[in-house]
Protein backbone atom coordinates (compact mmCIF):
# COMPACT_ATOMS: atom_id res chain seq x y z
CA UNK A 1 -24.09 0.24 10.49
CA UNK A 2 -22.52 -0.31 13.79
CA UNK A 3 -25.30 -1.72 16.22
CA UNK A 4 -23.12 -1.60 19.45
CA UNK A 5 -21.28 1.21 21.83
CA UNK A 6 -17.98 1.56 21.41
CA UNK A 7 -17.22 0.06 24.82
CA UNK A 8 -19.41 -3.00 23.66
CA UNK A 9 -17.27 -3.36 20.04
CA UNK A 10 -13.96 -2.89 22.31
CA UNK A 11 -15.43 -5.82 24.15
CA UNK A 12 -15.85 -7.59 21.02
CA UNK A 13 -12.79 -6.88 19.59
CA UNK A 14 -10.87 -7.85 22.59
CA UNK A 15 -13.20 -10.96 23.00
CA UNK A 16 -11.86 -12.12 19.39
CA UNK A 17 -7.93 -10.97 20.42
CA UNK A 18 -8.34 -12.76 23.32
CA UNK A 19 -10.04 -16.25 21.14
CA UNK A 20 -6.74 -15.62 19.25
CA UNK A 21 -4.40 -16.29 21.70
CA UNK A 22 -6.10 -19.29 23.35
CA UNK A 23 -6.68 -20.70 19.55
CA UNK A 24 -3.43 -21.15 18.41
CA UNK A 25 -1.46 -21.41 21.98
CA UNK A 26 -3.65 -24.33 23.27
CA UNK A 27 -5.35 -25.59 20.73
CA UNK A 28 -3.47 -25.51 17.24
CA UNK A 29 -0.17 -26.27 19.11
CA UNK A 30 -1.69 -29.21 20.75
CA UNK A 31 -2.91 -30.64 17.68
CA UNK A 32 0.48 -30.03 16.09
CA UNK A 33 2.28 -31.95 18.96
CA UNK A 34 -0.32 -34.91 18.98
CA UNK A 35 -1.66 -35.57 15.11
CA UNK A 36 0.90 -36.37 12.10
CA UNK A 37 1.07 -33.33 9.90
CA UNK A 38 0.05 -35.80 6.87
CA UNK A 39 -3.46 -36.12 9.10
CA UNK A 40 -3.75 -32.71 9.14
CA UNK A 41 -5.38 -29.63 6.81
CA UNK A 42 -3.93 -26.45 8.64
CA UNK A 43 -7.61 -24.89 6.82
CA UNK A 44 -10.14 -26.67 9.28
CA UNK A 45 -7.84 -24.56 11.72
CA UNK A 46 -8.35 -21.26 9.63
CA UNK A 47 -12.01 -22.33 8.93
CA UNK A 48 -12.91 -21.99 12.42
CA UNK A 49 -10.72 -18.81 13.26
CA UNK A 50 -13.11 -17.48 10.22
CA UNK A 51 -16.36 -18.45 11.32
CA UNK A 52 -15.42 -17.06 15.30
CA UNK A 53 -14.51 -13.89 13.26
CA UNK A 54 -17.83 -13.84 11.20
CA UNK A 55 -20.00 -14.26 14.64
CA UNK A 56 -17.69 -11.14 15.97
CA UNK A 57 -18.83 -9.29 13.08
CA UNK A 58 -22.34 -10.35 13.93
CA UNK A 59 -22.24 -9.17 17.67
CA UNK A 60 -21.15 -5.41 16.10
CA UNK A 61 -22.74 -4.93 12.71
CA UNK A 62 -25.45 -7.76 13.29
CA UNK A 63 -26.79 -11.21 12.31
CA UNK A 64 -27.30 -9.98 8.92
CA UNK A 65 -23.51 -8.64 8.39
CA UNK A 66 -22.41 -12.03 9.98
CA UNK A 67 -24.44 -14.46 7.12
CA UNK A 68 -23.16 -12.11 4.34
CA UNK A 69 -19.13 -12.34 6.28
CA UNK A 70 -20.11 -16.29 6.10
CA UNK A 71 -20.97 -16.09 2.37
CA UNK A 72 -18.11 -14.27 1.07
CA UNK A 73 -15.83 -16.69 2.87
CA UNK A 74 -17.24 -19.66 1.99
CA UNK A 75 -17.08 -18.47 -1.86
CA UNK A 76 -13.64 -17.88 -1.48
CA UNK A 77 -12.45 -20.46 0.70
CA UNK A 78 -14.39 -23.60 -0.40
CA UNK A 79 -11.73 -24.15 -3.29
CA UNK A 80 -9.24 -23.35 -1.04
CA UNK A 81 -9.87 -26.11 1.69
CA UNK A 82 -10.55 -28.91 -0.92
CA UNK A 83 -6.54 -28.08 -2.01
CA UNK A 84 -5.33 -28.44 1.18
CA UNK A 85 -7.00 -31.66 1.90
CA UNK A 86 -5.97 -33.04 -1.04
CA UNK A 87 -1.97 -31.47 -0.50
CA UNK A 88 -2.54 -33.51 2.77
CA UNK A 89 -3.37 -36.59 1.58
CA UNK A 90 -7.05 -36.63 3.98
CA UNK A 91 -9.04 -37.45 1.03
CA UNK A 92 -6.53 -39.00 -1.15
């Protein structure tokens, strides 16, 4: 159940649109300019995009809805990340 007003969940939502933007502008591009692609695992990036979504979630539907978000992901994703590290030669 939504625990926020709608202005507060446009607030939210425009919060996360606007974390978005800044992400992969600034940061990703950055990182894409200054570290060899064989250094990186484009999943850390995705990982964190994730877990800003999951505490989005939190600030509308609560802390509860946020740890079960963080769950789910992490079940599906932990396989995931450990390919791309390996397909980018981080661990080995």
């Amino acid at each position: 159940m939504i625990q926020t007003t709608p202005l507060q969940t446009f607030a939210v939502l425009a919060a996360l649109a606007a974390f978005s933007i800044f992400y992969n502008d600034i940061f990703v591009d950055n990182l894409a300019r200054h570290l060899p692609a064989k250094y990186r695992a484009t999943s850390f990036e995705v990982v964190f995009g994730v877990f800003v979504t999951c505490v989005g979630i939190g600030a509308i539907l609560g802390i509860q809805a946020m740890f079960v978000c963080l769950l789910c992901f992490a079940a599906s994703g932990l396989r995931m990340i450990w390919g791309d590290v390996r397909r980018t030669e981080v661990l080995g």
